[in-house]
Protein backbone atom coordinates (compact mmCIF):
# COMPACT_ATOMS: atom_id res chain seq x y z
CA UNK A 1 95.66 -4.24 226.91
CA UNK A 2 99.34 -4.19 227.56
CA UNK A 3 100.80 -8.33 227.56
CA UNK A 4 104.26 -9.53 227.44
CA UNK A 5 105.30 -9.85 224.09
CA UNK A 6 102.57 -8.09 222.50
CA UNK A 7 102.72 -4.53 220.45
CA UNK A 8 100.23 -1.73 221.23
CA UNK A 9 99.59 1.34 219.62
CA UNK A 10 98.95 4.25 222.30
CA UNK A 11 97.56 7.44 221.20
CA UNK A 12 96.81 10.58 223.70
CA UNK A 13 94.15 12.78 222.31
CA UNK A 14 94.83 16.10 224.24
CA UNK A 15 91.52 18.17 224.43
CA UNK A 16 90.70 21.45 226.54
CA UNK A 17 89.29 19.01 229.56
CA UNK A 18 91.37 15.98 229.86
CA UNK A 19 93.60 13.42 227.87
CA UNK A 20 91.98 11.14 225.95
CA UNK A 21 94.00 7.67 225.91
CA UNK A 22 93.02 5.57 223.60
CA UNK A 23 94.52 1.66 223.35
CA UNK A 24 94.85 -0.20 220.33
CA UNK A 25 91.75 1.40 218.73
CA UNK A 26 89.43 1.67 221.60
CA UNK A 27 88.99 4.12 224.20
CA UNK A 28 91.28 3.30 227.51
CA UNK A 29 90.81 6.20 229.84
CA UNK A 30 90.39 9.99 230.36
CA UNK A 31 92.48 11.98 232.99
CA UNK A 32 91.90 15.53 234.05
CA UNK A 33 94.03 17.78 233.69
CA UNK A 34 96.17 18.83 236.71
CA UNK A 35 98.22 21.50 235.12
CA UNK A 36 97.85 23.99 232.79
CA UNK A 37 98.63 22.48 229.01
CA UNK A 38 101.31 25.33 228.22
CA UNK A 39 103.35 24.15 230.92
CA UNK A 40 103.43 20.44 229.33
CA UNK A 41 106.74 20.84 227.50
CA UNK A 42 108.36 16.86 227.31
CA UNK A 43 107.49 13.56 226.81
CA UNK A 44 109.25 10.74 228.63
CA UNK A 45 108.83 7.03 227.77
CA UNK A 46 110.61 4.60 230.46
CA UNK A 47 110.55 1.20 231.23
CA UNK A 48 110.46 -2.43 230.18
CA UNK A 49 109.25 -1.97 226.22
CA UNK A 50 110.78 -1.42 222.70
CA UNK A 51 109.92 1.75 221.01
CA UNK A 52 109.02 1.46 217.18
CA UNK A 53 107.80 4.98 216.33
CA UNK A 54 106.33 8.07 218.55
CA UNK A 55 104.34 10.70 216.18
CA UNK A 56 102.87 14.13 216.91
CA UNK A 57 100.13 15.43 215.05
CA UNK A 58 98.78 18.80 215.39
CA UNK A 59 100.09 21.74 217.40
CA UNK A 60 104.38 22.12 217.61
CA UNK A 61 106.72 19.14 217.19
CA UNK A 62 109.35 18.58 218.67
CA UNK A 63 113.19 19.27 217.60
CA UNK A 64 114.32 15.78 216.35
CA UNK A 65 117.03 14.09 218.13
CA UNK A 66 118.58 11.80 215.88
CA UNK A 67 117.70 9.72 212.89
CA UNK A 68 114.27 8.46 212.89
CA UNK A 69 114.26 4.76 213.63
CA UNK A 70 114.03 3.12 209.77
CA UNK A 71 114.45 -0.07 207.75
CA UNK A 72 117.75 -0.65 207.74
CA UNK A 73 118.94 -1.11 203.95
CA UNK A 74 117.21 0.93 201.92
CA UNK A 75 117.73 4.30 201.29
CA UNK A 76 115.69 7.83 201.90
CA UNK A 77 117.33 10.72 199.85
CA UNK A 78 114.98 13.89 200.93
CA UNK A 79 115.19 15.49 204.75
CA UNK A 80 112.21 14.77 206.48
CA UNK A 81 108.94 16.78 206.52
CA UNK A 82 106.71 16.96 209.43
CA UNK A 83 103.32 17.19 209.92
CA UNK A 84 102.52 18.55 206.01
CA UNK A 85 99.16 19.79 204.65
CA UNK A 86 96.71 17.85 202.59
CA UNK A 87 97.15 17.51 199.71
CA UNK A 88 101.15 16.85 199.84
CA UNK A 89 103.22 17.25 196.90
CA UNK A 90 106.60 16.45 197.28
CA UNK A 91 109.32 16.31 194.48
CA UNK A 92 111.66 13.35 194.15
CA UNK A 93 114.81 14.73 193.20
CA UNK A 94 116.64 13.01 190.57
CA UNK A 95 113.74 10.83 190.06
CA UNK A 96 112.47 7.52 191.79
CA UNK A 97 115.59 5.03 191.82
CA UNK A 98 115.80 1.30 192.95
CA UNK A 99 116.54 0.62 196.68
CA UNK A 100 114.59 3.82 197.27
CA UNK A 101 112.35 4.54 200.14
CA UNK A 102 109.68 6.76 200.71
CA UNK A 103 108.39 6.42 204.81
CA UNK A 104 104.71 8.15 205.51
CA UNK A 105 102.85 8.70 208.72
CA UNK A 106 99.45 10.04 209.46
CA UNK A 107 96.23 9.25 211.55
CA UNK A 108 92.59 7.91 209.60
CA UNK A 109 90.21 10.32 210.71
CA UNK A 110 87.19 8.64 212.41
CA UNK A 111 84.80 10.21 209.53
CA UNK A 112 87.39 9.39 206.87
CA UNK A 113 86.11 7.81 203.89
CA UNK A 114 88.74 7.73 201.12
CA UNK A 115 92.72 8.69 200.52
CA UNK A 116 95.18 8.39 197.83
CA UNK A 117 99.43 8.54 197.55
CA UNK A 118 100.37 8.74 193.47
CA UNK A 119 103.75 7.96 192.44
CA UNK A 120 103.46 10.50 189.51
CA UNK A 121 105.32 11.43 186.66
CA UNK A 122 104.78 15.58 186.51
CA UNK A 123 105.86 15.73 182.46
CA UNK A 124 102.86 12.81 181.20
CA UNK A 125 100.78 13.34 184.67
CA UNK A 126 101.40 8.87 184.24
CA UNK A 127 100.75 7.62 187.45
CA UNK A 128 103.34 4.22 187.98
CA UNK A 129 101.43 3.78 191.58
CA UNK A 130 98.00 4.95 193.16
CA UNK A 131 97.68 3.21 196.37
CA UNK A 132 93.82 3.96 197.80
CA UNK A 133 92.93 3.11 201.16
CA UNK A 134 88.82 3.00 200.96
CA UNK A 135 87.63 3.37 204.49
CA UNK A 136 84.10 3.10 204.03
CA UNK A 137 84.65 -0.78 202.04
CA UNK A 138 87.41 -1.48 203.90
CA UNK A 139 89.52 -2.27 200.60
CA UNK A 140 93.21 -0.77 199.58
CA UNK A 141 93.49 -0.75 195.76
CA UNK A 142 96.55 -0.24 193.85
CA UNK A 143 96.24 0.49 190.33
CA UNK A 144 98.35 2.71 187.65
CA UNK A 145 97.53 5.34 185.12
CA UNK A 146 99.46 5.37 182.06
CA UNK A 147 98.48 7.23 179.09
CA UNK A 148 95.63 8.38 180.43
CA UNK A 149 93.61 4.90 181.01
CA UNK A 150 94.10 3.11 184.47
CA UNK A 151 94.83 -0.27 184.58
CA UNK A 152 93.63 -3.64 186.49
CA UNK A 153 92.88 -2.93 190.05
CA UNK A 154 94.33 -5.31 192.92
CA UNK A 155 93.06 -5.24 196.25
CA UNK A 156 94.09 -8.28 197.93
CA UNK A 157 96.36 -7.91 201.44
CA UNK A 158 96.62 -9.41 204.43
CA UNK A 159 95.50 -6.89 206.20
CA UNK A 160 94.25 -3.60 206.80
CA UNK A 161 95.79 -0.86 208.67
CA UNK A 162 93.83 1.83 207.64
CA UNK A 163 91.05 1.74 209.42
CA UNK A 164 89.23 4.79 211.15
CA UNK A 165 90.61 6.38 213.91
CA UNK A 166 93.90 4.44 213.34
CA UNK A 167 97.54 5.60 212.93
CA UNK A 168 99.53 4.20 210.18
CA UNK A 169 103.74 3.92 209.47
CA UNK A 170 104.16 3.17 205.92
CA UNK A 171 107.37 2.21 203.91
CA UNK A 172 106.93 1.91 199.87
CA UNK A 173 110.38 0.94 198.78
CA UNK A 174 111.00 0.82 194.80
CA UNK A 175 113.47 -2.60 193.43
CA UNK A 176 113.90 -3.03 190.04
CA UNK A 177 110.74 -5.07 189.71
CA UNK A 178 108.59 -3.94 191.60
CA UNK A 179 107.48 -1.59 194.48
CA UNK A 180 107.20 -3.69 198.06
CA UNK A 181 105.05 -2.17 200.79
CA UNK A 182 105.29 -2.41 204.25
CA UNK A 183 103.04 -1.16 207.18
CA UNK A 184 103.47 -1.07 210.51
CA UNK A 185 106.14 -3.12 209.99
CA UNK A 186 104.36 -5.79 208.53
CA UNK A 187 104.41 -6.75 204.63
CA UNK A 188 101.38 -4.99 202.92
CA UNK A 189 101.07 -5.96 199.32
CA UNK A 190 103.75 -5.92 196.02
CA UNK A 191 102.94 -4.22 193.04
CA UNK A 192 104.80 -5.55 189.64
CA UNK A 193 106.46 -2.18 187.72
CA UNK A 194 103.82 -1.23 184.90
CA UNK A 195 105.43 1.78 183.63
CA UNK A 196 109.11 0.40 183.06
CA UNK A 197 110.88 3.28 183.01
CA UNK A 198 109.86 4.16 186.57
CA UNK A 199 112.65 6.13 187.01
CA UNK A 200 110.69 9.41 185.45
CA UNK A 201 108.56 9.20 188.70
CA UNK A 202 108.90 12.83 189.71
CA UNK A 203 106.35 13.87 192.33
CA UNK A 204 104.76 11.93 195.56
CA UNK A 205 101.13 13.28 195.85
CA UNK A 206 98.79 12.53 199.28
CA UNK A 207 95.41 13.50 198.91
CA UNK A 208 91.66 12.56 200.34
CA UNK A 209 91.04 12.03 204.11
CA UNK A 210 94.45 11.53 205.82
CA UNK A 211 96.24 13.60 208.57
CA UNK A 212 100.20 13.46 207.90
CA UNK A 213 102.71 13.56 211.14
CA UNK A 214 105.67 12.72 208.79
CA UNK A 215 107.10 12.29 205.70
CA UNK A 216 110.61 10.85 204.13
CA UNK A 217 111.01 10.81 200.29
């Protein structure tokens, strides 16, 4: 699975027998272990590739080195929070302001059916984006609730990243116009401002059937 000139995601599922490697989706390989798992203290990546992201989800994470590798003009105003609970609730402080971005993480359980990340306003409970990732359709709607109706769905992308099983590196950055979404690094969808004051977004709320490794608002 690994070509010149070609990403892959690689994700090691430790469980009490063996690793688990699984490749771009599928299962790769399982090794034994050879030593005891509380002795495993580092990871070391070497070699001819380009590193976009690593992620750890579940058990400790490690002490961060440096800045986590992000887009390179926008801006993220809150410290970084790994591996939260679901549901997340995180407070945008000063509100949601153009050239903003918020960078979010996590793993689509195999089973998972459904999740949701609201851009909310806490005062009116308005909701200027609701971003839902339906596993079980394969469909990601965006919609918006503003005085307490929702809107027109949209659903069309170019492609899905959330499938089951799958990790996901998300970056929802707020212009003046609209919000522009990125994943994996690739362009996801934009969604045209419906609530024009959007700076009385308040609160980022992740809900449904998500893991999160990390999260940047």
């Amino acid at each position: 699975p690994f070509k010149k000139g070609a990403a892959f995601e690689l994700v090691f599922i430790v469980l009490a027998e063996h690793y688990k490697v699984v490749v771009n989706g599928n299962p790769f390989y399982e090794y034994g272990h050879r030593l005891p798992l509380q002795m495993v203290t580092h990871l070391q990546v070497d070699g001819d590739l380009q590193l976009q992201s690593i992620n750890f989800i579940g058990g400790q994470h490690p002490r961060p080195q440096g800045p986590p590798m992000m887009p390179p003009y926008p801006t993220m105003e809150g410290p970084p929070t790994f591996n939260p609970p679901v549901p997340y609730f995180g407070r945008l402080q000063g509100g949601l302001t153009a050239r903003r971005t918020i960078i979010i993480k996590g793993y689509v359980p195999p089973t998972g059916k459904s999740f949701a990340i609201n851009f909310k306003v806490g005062s009116s409970g308005d909701i200027a984006l609701h971003i839902n990732p339906r596993m079980s359709n394969g469909t990601v709607v965006r919609n918006s609730l503003l005085n307490g109706s929702w809107g027109s769905e949209e659903k069309k992308i170019t492609h899905n990243p959330f499938g089951p099983g799958q990790f996901f590196d998300l970056s929802i950055r707020c212009g003046l116009d609209r919000f522009k979404v990125f994943a994996n690094g690739q362009h996801l969808f934009d969604f045209t401002h419906r609530l024009s004051a959007f700076q009385r977004v308040d609160t980022v709320e992740i809900q449904g059937d998500v893991t999160l490794s990390y999260v940047q608002i």
